[in-house]
PDB file of N, CA and C in Angstrom:
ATOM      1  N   UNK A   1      11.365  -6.510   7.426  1.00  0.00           N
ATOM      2  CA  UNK A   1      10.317  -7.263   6.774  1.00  0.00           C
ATOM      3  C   UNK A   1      10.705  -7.422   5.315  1.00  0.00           C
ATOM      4  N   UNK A   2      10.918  -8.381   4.934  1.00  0.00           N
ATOM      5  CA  UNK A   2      11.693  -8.646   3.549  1.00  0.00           C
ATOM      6  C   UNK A   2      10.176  -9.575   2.774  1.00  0.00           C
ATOM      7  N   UNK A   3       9.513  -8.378   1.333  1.00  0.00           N
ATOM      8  CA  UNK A   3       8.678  -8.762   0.915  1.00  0.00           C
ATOM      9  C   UNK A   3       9.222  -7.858  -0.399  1.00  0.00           C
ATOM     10  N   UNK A   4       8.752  -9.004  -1.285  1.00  0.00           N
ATOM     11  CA  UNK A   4       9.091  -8.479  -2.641  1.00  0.00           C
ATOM     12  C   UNK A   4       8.227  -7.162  -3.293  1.00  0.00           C
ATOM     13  N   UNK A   5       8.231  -6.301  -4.416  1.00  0.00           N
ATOM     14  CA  UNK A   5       7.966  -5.541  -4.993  1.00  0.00           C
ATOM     15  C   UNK A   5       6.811  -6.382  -5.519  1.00  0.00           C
ATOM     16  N   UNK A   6       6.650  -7.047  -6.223  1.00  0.00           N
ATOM     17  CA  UNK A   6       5.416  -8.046  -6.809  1.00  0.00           C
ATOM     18  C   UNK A   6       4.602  -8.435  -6.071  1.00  0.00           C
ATOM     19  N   UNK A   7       4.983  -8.855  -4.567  1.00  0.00           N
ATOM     20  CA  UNK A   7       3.929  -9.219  -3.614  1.00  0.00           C
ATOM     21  C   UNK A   7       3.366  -7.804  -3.104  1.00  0.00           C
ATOM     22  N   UNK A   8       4.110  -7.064  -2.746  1.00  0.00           N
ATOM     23  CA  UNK A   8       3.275  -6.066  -2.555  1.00  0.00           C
ATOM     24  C   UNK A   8       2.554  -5.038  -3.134  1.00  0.00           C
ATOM     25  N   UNK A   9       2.911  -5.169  -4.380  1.00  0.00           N
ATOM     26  CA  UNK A   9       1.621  -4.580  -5.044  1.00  0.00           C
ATOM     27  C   UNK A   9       0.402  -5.471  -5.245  1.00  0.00           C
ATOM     28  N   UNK A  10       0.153  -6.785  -5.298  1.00  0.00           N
ATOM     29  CA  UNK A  10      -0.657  -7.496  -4.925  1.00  0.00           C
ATOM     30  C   UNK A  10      -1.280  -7.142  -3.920  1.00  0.00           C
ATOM     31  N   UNK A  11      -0.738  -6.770  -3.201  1.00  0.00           N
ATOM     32  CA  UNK A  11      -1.515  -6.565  -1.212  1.00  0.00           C
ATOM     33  C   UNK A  11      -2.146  -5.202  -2.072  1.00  0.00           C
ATOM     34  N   UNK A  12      -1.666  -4.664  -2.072  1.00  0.00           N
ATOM     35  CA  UNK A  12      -2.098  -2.765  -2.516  1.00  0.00           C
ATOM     36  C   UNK A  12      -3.270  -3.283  -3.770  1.00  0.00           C
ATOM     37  N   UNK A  13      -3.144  -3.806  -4.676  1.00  0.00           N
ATOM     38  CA  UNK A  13      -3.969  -3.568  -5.390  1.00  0.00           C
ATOM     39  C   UNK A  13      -5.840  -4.528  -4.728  1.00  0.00           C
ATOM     40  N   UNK A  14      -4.931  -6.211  -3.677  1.00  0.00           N
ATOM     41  CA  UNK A  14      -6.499  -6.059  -3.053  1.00  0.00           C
ATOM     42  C   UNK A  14      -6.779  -5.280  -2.249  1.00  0.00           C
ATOM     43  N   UNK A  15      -5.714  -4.725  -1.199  1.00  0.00           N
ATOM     44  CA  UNK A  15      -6.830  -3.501  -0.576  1.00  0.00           C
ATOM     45  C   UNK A  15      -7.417  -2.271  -1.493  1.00  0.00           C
ATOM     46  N   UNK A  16      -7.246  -2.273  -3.111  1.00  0.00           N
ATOM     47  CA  UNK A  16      -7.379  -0.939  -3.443  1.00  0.00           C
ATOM     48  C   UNK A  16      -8.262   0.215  -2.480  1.00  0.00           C
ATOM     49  N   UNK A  17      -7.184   0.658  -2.155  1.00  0.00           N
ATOM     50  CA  UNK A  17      -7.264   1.864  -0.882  1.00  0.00           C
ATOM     51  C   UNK A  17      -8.077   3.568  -1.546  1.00  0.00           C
ATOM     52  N   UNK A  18      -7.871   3.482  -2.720  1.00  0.00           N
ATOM     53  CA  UNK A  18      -8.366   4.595  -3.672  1.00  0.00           C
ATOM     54  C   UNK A  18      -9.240   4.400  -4.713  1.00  0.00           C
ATOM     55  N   UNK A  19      -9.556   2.696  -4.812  1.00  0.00           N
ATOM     56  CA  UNK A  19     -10.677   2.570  -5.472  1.00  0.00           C
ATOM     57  C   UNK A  19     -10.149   2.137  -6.849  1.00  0.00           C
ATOM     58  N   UNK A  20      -9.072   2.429  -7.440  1.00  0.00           N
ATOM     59  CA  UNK A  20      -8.456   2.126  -8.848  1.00  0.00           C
ATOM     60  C   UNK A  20      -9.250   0.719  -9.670  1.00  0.00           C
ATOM     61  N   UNK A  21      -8.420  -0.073  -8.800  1.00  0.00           N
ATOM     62  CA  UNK A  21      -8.787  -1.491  -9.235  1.00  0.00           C
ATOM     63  C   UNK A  21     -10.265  -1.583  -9.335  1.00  0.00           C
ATOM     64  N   UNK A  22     -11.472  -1.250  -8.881  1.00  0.00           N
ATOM     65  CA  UNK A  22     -12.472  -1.163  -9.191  1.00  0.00           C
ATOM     66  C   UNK A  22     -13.150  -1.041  -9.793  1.00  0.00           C
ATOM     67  N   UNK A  23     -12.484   0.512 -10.338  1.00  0.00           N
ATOM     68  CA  UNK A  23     -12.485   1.412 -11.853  1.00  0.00           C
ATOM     69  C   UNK A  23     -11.948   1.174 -12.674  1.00  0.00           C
ATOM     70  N   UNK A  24     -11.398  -0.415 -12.562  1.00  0.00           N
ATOM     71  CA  UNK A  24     -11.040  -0.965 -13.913  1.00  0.00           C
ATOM     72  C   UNK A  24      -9.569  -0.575 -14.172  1.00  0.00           C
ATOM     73  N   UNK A  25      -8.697   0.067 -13.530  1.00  0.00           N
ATOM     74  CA  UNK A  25      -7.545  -0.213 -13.913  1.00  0.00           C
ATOM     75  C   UNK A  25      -6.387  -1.215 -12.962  1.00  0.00           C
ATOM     76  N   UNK A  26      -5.651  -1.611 -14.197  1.00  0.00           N
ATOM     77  CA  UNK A  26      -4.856  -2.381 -13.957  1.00  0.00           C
ATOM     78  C   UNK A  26      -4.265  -3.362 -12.661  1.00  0.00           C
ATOM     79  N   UNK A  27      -3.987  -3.767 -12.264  1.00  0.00           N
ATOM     80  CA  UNK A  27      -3.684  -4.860 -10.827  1.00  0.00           C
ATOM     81  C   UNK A  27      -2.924  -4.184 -10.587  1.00  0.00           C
ATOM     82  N   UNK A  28      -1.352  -3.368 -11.269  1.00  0.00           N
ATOM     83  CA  UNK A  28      -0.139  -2.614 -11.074  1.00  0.00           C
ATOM     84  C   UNK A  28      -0.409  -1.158 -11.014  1.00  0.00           C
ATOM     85  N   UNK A  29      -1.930  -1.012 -10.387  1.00  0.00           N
ATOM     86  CA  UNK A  29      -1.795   0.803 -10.560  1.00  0.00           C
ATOM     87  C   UNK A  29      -1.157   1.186  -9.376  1.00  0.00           C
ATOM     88  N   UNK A  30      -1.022   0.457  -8.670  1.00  0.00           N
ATOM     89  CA  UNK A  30      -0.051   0.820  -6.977  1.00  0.00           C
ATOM     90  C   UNK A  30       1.360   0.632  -7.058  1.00  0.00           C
ATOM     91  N   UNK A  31       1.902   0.294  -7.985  1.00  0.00           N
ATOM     92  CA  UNK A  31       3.423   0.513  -8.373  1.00  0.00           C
ATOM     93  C   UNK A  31       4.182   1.084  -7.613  1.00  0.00           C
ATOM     94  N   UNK A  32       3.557   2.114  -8.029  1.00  0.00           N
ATOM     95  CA  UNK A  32       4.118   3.647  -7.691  1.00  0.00           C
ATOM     96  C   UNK A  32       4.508   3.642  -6.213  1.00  0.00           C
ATOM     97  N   UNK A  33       3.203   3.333  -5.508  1.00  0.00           N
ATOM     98  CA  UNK A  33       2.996   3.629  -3.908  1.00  0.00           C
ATOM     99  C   UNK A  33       3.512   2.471  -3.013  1.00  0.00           C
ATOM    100  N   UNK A  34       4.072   1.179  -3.476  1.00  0.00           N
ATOM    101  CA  UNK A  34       4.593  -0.165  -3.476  1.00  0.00           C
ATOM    102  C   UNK A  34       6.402   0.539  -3.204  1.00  0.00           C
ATOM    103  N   UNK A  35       6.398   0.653  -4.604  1.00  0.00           N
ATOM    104  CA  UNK A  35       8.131   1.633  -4.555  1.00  0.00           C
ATOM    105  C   UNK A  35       8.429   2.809  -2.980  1.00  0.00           C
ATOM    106  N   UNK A  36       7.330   3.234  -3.161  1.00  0.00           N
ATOM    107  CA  UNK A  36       7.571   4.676  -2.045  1.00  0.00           C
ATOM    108  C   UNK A  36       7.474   3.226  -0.657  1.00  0.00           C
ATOM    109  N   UNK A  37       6.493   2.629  -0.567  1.00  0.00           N
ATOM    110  CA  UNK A  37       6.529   1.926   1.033  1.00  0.00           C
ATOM    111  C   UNK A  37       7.701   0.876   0.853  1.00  0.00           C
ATOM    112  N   UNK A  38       8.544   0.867  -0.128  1.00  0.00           N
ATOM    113  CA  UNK A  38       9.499  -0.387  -0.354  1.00  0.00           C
ATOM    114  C   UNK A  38      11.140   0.886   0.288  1.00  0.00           C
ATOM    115  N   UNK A  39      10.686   1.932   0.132  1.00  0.00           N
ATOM    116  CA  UNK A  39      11.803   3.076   0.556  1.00  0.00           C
ATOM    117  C   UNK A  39      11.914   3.243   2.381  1.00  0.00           C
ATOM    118  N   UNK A  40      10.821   3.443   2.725  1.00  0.00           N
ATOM    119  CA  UNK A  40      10.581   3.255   4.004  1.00  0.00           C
ATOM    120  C   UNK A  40      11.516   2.348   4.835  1.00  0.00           C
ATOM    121  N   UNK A  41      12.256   2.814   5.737  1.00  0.00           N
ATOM    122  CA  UNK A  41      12.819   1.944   6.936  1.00  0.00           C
ATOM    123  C   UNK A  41      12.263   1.144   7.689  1.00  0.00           C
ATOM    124  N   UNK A  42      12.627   0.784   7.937  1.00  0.00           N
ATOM    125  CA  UNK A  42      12.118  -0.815   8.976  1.00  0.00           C
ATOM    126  C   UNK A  42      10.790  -0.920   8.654  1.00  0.00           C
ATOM    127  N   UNK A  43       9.769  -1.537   9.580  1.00  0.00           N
ATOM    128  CA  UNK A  43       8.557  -2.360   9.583  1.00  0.00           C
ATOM    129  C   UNK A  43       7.657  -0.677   9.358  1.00  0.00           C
ATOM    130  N   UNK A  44       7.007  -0.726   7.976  1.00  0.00           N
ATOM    131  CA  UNK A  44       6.376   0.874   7.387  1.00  0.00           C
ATOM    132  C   UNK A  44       5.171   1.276   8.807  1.00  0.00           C
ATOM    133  N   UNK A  45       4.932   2.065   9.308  1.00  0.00           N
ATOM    134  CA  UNK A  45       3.606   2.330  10.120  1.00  0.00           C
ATOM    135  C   UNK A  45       2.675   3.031   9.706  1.00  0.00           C
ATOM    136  N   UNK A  46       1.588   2.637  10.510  1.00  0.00           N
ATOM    137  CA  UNK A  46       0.110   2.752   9.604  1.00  0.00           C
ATOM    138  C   UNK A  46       0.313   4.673   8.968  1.00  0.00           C
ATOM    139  N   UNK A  47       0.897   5.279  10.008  1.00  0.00           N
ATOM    140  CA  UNK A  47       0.969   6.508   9.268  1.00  0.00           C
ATOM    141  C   UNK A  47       1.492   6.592   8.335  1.00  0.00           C
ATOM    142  N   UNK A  48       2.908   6.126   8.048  1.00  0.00           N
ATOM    143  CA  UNK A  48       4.238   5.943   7.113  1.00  0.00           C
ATOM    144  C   UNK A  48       3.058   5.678   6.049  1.00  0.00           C
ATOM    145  N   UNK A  49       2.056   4.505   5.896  1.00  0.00           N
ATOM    146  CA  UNK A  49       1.199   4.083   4.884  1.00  0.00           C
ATOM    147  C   UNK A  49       0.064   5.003   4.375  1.00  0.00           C
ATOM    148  N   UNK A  50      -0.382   5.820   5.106  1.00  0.00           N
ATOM    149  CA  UNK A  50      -1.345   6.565   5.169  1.00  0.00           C
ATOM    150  C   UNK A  50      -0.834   8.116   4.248  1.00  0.00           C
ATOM    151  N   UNK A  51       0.418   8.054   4.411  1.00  0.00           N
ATOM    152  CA  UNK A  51       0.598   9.574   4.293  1.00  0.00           C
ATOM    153  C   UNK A  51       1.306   9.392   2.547  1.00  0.00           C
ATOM    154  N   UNK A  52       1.834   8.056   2.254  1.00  0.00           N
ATOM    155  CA  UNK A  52       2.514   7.600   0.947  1.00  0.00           C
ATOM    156  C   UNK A  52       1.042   7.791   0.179  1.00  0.00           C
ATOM    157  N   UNK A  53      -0.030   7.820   0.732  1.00  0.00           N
ATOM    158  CA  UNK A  53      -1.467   7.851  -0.531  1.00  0.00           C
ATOM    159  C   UNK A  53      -1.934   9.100  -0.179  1.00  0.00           C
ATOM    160  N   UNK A  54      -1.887   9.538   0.654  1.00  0.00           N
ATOM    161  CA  UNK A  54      -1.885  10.872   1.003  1.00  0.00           C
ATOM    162  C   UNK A  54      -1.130  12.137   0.234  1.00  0.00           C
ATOM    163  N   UNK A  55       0.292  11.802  -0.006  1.00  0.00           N
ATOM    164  CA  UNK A  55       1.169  12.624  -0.998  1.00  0.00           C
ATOM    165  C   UNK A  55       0.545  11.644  -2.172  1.00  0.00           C
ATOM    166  N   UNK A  56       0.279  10.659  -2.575  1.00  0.00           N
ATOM    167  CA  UNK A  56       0.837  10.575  -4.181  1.00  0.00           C
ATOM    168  C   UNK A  56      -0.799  10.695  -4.543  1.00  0.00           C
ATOM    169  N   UNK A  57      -1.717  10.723  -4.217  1.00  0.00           N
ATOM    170  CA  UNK A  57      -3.272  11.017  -4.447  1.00  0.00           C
ATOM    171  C   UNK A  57      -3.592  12.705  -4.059  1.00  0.00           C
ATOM    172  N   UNK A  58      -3.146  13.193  -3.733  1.00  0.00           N
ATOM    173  CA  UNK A  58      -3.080  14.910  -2.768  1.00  0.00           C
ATOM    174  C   UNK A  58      -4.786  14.631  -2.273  1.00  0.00           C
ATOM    175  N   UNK A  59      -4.733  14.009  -1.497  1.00  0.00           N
ATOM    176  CA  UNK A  59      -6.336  13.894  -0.764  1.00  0.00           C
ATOM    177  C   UNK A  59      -5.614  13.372   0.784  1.00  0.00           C
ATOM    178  N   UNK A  60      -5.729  14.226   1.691  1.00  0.00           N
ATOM    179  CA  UNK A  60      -5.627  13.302   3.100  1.00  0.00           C
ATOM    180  C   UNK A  60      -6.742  12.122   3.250  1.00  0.00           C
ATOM    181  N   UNK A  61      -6.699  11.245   3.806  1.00  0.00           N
ATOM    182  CA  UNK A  61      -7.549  10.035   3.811  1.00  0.00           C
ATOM    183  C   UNK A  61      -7.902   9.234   2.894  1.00  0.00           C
ATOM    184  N   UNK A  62      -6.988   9.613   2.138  1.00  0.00           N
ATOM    185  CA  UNK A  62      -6.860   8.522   0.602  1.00  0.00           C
ATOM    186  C   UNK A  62      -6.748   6.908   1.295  1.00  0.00           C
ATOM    187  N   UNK A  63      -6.327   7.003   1.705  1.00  0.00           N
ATOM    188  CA  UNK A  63      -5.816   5.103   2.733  1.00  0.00           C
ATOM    189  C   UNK A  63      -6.199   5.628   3.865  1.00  0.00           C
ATOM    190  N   UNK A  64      -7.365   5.020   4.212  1.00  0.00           N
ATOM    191  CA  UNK A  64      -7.631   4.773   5.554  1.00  0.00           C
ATOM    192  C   UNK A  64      -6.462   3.998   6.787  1.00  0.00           C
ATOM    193  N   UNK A  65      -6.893   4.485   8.162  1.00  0.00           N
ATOM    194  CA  UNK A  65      -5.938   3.797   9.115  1.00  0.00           C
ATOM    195  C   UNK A  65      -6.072   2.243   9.093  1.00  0.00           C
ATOM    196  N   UNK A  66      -7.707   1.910   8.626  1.00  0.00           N
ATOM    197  CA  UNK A  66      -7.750   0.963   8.428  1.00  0.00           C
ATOM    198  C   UNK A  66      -7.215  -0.260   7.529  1.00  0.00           C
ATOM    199  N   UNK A  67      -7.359   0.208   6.656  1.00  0.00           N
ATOM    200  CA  UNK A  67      -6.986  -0.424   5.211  1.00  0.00           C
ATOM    201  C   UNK A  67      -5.497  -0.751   5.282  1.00  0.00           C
ATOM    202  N   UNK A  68      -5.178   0.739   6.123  1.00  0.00           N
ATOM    203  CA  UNK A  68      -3.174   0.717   6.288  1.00  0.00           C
ATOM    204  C   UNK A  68      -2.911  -0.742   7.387  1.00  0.00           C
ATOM    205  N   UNK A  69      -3.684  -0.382   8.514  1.00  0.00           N
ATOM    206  CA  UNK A  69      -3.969  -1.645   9.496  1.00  0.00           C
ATOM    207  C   UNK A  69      -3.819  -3.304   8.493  1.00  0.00           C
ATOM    208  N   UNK A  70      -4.493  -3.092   7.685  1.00  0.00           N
ATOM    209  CA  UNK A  70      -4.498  -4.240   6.849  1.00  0.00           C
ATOM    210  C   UNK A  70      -3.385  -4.670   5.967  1.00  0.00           C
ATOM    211  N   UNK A  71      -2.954  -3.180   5.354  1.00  0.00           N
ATOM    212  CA  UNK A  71      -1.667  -4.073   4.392  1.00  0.00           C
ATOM    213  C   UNK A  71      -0.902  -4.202   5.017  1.00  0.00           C
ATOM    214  N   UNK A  72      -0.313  -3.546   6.147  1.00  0.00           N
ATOM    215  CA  UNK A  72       1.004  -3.764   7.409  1.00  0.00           C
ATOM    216  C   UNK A  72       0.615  -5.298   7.632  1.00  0.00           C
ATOM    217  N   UNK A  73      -0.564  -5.953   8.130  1.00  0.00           N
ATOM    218  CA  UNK A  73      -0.817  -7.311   8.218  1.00  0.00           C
ATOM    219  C   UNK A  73      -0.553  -8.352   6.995  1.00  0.00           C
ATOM    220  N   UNK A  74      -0.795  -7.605   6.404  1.00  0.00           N
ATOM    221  CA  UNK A  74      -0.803  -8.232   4.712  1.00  0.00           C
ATOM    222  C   UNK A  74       0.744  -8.735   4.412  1.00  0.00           C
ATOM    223  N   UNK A  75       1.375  -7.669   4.359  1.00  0.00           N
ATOM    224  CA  UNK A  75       2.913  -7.672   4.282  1.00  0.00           C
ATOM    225  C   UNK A  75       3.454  -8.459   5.388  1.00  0.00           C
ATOM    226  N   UNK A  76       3.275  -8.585   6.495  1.00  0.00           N
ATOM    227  CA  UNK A  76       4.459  -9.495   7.581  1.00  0.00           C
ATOM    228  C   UNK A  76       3.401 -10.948   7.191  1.00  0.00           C
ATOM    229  N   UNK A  77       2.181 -11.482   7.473  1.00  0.00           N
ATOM    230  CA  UNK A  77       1.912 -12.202   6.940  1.00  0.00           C
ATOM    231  C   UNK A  77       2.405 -12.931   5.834  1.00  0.00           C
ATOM    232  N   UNK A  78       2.625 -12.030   4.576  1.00  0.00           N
ATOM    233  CA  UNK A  78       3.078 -12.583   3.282  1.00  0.00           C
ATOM    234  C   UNK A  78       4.562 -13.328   3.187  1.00  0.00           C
ATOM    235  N   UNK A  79       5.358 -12.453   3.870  1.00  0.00           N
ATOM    236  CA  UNK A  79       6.626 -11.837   4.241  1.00  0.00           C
ATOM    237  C   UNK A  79       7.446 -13.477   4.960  1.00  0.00           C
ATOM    238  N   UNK A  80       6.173 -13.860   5.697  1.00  0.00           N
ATOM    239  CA  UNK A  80       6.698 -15.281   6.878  1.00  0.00           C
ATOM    240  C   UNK A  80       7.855 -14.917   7.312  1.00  0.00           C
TER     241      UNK A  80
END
């Protein structure tokens, strides 16, 4: 799935999965977690997504299965 670093923090920052963007920071506060799912092998899975906000937030259920459900869509969508 070949999607740029810029598009996908776009996807991450509309699902804000942790609420950031809400609270007023920045469109690029998912950088971070963009880089870690840009490391990931082949097509990322909802766990692979789940567990990248999981380590970089130390809260299990930081990203819902759902939300993960969504940017995996987000990304091959974007991706064409």
């Amino acid at each position: 799935m070949a999607i740029t670093r810029a598009e996908l923090i776009r996807i991450l920052a509309d699902a804000d999965p942790v609420g950031l963007i809400a609270r007023g920071a920045p469109r690029d506060a998912y950088a971070a977690e963009a880089d870690e799912i840009l490391a990931l092998r082949g097509v990322p899975t909802l766990t692979e997504i789940t567990g990248v906000f999981t380590v970089s937030f130390s809260e299990p259920g930081a990203c819902s299965r759902e939300t993960a459900r969504w940017i995996t869509e987000e990304m091959a969508r974007r991706a064409g």
